[in-house]
Protein backbone atom coordinates (compact mmCIF):
# COMPACT_ATOMS: atom_id res chain seq x y z
CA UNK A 1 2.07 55.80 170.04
CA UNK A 2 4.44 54.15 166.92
CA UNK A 3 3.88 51.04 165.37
CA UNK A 4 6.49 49.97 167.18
CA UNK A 5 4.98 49.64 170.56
CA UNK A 6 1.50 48.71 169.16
CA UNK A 7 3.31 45.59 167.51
CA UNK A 8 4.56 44.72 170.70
CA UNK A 9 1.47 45.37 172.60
CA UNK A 10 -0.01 43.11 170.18
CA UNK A 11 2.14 40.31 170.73
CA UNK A 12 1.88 40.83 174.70
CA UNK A 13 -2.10 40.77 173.73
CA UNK A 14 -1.67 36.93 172.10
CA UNK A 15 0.32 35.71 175.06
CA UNK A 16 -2.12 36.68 177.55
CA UNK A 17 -5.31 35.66 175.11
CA UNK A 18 -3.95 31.67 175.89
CA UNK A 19 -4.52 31.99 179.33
CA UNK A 20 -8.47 32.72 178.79
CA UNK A 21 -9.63 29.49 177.78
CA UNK A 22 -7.51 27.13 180.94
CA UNK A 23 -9.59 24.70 182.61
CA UNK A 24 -11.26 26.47 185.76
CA UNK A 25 -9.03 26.18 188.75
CA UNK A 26 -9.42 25.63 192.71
CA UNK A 27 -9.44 29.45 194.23
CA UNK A 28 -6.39 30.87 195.52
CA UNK A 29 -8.19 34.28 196.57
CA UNK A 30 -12.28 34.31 197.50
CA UNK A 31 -14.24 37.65 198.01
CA UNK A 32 -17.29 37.02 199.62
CA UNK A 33 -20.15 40.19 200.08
CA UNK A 34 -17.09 42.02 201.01
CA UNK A 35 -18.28 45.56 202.41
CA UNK A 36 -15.98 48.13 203.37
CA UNK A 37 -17.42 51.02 204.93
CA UNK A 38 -15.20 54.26 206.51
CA UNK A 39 -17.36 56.66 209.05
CA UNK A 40 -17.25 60.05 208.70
CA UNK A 41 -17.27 62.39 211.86
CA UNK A 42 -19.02 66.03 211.96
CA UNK A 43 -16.15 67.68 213.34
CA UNK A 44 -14.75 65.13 215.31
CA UNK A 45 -17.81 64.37 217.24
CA UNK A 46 -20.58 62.50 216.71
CA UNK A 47 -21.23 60.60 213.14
CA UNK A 48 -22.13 62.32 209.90
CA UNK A 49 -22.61 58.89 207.98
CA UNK A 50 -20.37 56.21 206.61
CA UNK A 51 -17.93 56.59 202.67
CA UNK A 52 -19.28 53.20 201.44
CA UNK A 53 -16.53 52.35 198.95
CA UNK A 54 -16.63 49.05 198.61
CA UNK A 55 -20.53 47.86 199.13
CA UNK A 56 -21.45 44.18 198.32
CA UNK A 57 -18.57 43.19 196.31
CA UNK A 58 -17.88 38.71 195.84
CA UNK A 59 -15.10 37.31 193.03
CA UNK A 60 -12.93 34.47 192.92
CA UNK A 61 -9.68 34.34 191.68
CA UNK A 62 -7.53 31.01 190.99
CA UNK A 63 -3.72 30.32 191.53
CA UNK A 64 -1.75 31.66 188.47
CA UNK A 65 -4.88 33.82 187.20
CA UNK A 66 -4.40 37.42 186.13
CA UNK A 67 -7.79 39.85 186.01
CA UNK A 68 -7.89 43.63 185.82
CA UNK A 69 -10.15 45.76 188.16
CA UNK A 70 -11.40 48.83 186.24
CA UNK A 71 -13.43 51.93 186.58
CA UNK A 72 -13.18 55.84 187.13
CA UNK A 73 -11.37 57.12 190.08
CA UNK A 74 -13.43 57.15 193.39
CA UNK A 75 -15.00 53.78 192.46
CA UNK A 76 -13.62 52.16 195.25
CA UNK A 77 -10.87 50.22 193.44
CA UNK A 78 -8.21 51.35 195.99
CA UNK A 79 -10.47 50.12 199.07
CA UNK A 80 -10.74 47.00 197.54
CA UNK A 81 -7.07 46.29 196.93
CA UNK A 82 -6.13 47.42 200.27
CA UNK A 83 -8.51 45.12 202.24
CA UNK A 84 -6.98 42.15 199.98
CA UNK A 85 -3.66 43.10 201.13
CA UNK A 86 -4.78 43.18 204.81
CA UNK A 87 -4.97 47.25 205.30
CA UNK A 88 -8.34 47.52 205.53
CA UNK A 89 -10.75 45.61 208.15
CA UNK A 90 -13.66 44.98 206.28
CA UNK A 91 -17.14 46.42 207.75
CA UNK A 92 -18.70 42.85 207.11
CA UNK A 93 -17.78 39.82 204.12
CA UNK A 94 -14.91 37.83 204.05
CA UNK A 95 -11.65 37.49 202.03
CA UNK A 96 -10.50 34.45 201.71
CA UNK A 97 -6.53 33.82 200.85
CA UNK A 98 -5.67 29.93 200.26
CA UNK A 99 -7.82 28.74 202.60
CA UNK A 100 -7.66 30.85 205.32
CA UNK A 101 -9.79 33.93 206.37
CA UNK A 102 -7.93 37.21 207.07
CA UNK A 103 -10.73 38.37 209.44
CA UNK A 104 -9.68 35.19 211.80
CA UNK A 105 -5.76 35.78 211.43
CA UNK A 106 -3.89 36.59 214.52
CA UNK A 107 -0.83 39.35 213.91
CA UNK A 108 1.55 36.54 213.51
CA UNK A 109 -0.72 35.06 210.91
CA UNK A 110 -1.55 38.38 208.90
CA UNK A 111 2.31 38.98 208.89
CA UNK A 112 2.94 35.55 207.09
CA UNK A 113 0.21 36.45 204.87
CA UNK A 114 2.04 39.67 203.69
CA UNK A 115 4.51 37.53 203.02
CA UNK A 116 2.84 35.70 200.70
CA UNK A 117 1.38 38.89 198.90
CA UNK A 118 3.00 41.76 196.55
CA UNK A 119 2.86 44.93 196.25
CA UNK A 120 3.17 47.25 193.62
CA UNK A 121 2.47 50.57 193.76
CA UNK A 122 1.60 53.20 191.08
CA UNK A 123 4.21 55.95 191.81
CA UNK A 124 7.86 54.07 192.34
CA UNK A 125 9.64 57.29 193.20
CA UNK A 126 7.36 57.49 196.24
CA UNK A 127 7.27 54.18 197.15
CA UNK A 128 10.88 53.79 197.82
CA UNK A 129 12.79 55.71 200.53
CA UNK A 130 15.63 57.83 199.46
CA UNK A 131 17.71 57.71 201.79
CA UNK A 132 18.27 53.55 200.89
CA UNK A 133 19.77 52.21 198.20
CA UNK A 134 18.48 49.49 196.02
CA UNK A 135 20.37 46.88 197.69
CA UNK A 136 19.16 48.14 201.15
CA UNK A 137 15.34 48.50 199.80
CA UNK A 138 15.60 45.26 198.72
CA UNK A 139 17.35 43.46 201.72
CA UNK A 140 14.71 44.98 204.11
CA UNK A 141 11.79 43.08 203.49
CA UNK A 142 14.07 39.64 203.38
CA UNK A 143 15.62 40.79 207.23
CA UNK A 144 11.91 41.45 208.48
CA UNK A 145 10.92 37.94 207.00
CA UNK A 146 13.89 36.19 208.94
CA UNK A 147 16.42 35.31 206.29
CA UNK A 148 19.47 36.17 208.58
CA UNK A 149 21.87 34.17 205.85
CA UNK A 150 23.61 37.87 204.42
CA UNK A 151 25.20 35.80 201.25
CA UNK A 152 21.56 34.16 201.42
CA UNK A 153 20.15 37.71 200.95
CA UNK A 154 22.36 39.06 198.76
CA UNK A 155 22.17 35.91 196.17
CA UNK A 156 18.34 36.82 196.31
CA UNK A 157 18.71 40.07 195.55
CA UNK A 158 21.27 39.53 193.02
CA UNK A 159 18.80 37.46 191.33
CA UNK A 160 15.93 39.06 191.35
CA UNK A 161 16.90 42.19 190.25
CA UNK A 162 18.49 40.09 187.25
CA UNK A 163 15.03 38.93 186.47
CA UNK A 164 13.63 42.81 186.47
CA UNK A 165 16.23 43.67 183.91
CA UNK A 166 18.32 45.94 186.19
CA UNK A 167 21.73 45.35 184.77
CA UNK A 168 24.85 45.32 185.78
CA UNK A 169 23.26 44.46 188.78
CA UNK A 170 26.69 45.38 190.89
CA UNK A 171 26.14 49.21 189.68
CA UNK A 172 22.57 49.17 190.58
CA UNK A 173 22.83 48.00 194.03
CA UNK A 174 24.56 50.82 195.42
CA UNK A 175 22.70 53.82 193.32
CA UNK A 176 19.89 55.37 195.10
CA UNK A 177 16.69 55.96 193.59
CA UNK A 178 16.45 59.18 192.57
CA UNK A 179 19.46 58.66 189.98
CA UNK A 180 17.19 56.08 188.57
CA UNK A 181 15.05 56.72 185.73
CA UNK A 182 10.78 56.08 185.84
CA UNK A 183 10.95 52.79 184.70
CA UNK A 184 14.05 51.68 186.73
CA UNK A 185 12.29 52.76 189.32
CA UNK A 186 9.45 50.55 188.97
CA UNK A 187 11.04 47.41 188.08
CA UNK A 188 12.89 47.83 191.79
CA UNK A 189 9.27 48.23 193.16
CA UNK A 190 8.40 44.84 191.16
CA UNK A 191 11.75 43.43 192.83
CA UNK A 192 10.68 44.40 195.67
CA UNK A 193 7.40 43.04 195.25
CA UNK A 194 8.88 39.61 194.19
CA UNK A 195 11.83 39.46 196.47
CA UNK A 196 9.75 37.26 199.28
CA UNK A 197 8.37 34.99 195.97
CA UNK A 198 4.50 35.69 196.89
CA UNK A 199 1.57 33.25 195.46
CA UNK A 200 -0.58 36.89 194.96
CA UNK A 201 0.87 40.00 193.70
CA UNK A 202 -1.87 43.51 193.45
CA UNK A 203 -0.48 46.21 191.04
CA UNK A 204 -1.99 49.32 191.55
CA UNK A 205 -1.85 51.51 188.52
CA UNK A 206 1.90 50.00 187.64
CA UNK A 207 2.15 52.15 184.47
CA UNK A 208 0.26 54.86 184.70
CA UNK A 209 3.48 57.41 185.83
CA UNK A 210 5.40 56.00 182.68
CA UNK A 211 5.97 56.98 178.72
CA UNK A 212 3.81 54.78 176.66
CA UNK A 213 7.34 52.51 175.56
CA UNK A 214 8.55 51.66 178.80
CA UNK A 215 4.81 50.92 179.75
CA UNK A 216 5.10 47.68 177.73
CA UNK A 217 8.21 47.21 179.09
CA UNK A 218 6.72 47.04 182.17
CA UNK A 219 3.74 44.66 181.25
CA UNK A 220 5.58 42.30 179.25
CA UNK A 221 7.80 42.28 182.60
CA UNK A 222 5.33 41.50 184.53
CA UNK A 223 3.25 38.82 182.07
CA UNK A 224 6.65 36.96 182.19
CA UNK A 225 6.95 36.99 186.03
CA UNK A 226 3.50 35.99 186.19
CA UNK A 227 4.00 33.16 183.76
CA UNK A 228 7.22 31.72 185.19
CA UNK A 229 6.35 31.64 188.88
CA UNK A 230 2.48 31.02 188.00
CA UNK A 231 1.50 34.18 189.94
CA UNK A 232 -2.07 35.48 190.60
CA UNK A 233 -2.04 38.97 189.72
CA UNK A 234 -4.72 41.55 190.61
CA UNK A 235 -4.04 45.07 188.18
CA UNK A 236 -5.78 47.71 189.42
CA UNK A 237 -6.07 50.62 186.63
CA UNK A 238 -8.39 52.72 184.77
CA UNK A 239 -7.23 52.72 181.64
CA UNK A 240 -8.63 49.82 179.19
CA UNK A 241 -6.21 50.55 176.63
CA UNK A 242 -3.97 48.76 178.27
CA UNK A 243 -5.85 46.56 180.28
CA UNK A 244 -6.50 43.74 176.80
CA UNK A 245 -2.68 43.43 176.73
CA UNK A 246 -2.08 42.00 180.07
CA UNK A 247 -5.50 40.25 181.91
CA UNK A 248 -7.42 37.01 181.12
CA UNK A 249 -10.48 38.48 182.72
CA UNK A 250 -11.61 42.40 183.50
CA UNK A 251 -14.17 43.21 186.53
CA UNK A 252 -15.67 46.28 185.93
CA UNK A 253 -16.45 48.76 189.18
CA UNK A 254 -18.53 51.84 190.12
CA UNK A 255 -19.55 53.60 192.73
CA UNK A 256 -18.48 50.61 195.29
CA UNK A 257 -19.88 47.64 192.97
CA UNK A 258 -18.71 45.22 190.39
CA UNK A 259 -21.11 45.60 187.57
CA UNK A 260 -19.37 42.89 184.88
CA UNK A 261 -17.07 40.41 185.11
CA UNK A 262 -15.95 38.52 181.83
CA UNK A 263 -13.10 37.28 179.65
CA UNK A 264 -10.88 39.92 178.55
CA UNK A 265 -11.95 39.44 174.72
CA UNK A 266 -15.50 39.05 175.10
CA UNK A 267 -15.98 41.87 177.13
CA UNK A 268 -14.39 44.29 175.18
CA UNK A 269 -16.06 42.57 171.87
CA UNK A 270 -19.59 42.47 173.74
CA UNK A 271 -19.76 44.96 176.75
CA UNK A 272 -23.24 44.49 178.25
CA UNK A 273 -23.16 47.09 181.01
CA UNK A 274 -24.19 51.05 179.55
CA UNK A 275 -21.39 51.97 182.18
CA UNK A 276 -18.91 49.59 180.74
CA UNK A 277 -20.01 50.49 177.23
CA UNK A 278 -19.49 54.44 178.18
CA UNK A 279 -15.73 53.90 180.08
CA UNK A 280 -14.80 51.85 176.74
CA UNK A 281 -16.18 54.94 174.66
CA UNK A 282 -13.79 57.05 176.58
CA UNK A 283 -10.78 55.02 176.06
CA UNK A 284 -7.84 56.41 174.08
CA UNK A 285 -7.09 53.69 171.90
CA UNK A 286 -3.23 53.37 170.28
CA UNK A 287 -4.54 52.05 166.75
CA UNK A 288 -5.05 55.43 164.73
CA UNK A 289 -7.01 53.44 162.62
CA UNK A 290 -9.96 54.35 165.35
CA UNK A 291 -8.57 58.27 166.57
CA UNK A 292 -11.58 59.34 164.91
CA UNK A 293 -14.17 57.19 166.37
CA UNK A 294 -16.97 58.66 168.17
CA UNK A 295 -16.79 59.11 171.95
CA UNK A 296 -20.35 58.52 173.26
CA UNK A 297 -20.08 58.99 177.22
CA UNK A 298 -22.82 59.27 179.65
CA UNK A 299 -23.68 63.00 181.58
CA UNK A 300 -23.04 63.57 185.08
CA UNK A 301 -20.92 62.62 187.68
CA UNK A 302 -20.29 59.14 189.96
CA UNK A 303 -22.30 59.35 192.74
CA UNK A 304 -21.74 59.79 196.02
CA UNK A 305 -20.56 57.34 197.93
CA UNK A 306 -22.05 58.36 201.14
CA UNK A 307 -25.36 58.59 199.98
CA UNK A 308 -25.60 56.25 197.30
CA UNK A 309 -28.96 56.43 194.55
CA UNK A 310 -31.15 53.79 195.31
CA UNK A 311 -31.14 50.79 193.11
CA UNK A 312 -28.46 50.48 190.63
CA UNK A 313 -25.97 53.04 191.08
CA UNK A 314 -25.63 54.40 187.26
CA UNK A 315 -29.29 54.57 186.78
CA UNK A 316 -28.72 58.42 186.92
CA UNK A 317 -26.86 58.86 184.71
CA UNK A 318 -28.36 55.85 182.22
CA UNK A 319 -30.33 56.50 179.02
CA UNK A 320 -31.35 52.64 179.20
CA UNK A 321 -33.20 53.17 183.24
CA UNK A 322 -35.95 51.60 183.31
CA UNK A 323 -38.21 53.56 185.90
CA UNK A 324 -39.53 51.34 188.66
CA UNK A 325 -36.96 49.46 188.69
CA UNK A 326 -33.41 50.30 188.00
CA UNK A 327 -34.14 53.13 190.09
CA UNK A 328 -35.62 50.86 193.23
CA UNK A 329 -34.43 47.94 193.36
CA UNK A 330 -30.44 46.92 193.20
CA UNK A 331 -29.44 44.40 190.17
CA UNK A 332 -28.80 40.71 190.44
CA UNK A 333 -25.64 39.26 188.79
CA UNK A 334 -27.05 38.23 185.83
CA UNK A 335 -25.29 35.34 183.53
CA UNK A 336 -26.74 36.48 179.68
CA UNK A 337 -23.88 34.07 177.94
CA UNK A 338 -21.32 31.46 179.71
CA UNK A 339 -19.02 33.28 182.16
CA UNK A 340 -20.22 36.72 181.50
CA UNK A 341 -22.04 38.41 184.28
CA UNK A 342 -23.89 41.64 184.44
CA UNK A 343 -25.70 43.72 187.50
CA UNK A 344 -27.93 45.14 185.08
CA UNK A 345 -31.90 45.10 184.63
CA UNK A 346 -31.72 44.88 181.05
CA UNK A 347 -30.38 41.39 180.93
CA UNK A 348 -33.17 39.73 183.54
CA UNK A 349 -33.90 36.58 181.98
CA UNK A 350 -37.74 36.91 180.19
């Protein structure tokens, strides 16, 4: 990566450092022992056990707040977005959006939830149909909310797709997405995902398909959305590098848990969690000044998920286990400093 994108990665890093230190906010979004469990069937017949991907998971999230959920794939990141955006019924806990539980929405309800919730997804060549064009894709979901105006949906659209940067916006309504390029691509998911002006929007992996330049592209688009219409944003992704550039807080997940939760800065300056401390050893990071740096990460594999170790979940693979206890008994959310929490044994008050 040049200097040219890390200097701009740097100054997307500043913006988004501001928003850590707000004065705490009524919740827009509350995750409550959320549990979300899929059963597995021996051919068909009979049950072989449940995939326990999301397993005791609680967070709160307040209107206009942006926070990153992190951690290797199969940790149950996916599950967790999808139950927020009303795919998944959860096995037992509650998810809370402004007020009102999902579990207790009626199908008229859950639809004008959707409406209030965004969705981007991480491959934008698959997530549009191409056999629309742009200004069909984007008129859908305005028909299917009820806006029968057609100069009301078109002025939206128009305007919208000005804010994503897709200019002339007359020449890009009529193209069809596979004479877009990668990014183009995604900034008519994000139009997409912004053309019904939602309070909540989850990006899943939103620049993970794209060169490292339009990548900040992307996230400075999406910092300034976020900013202007005081969106709560949920980014789903694996990749820290990224991650300090764009969220005011990170939750860290595996195998089905959140282990940490802090502010960006201090968790990447202090990591408490061995696993969090490992996934930040394997980060690729863009300064060269550190391409040399020694990568420390733990052996193994995750675990699985339908027969979880007892206990904490990393304790395998941990050089810091305590025996008798991280490998019996599952950790408490511990609070070593202000706002930093940590599932972890190590930090049990003395």
């Amino acid at each position: 990566m040049n200097a040219d994108v890390i200097t701009e990665l740097r100054k997307v890093n500043k913006m988004t450092l501001n928003v850590e230190h707000e004065e705490p906010r009524e919740p827009l979004l509350s995750v409550d022992d959320l549990h979300v469990w899929y059963e597995l069937r021996r051919f068909g017949f009979g049950r072989a056990g449940n995939v326990k991907a999301v397993d005791g998971v609680s967070f709160e999230l307040a209107e206009g707040e942006t926070v990153a959920v992190v951690g290797e794939s199969g940790c149950g990141k996916s599950s967790l977005m999808k139950t927020i955006l009303g795919l998944n019924i959860p096995t037992s806990g509650e998810v809370v959006f402004d007020g009102k539980n999902l579990a207790h929405l009626n199908n008229n309800d859950m639809r004008s939830y959707r409406f209030e919730v965004g969705y981007v997804q991480q491959d934008p060549y698959s997530a549009l149909a191409p056999f629309m064009n742009i200004g069909q894709i984007l008129e859908e979901p305005l028909i299917i909310s009820g806006v029968k105006d057609r100069a009301e949906r078109l002025e939206r659209i128009r305007r919208v797709m000005g804010e994503v940067k897709l200019h002339p916006v007359e020449d890009f309504l009529t193209k069809f997405p596979h004479m877009l390029s990668g990014g183009q691509q995604q900034r008519v998911v994000i139009a997409r995902a912004m053309i019904l002006e939602p309070k909540l929007i989850v990006a899943d992996e939103p620049v993970s398909m794209l060169d490292a330049s339009v990548r900040v592209e992307i996230l400075k688009l999406l910092h300034a959305l976020q900013e202007k219409y005081h969106l709560t944003v949920i980014y789903i992704t694996h990749d820290l590098s990224t991650v300090k550039y764009f969220s005011a807080r990170i939750f860290v997940m595996y195998a089905g848990n959140l282990i940490e939760k802090a502010e960006t800065r201090r968790l990447l300056e202090n990591p408490l969690h061995p696993y969090t401390m490992a996934l930040l050893a394997a980060t690729s990071d863009p300064d060269s000044r550190n391409a040399d740096s020694f990568k420390d990460v733990p052996p193994g594999e995750p675990p699985s998920l339908v027969n979880p170790p007892a206990g904490c979940r990393f304790h395998p693979r941990c050089a810091k286990a305590i025996a008798g206890l991280c490998d019996e008994k599952k950790p408490l959310d511990f609070e070593p400093e202000p706002g930093h929490f940590v599932a972890c044994w190590l930090y049990q008050p003395k």
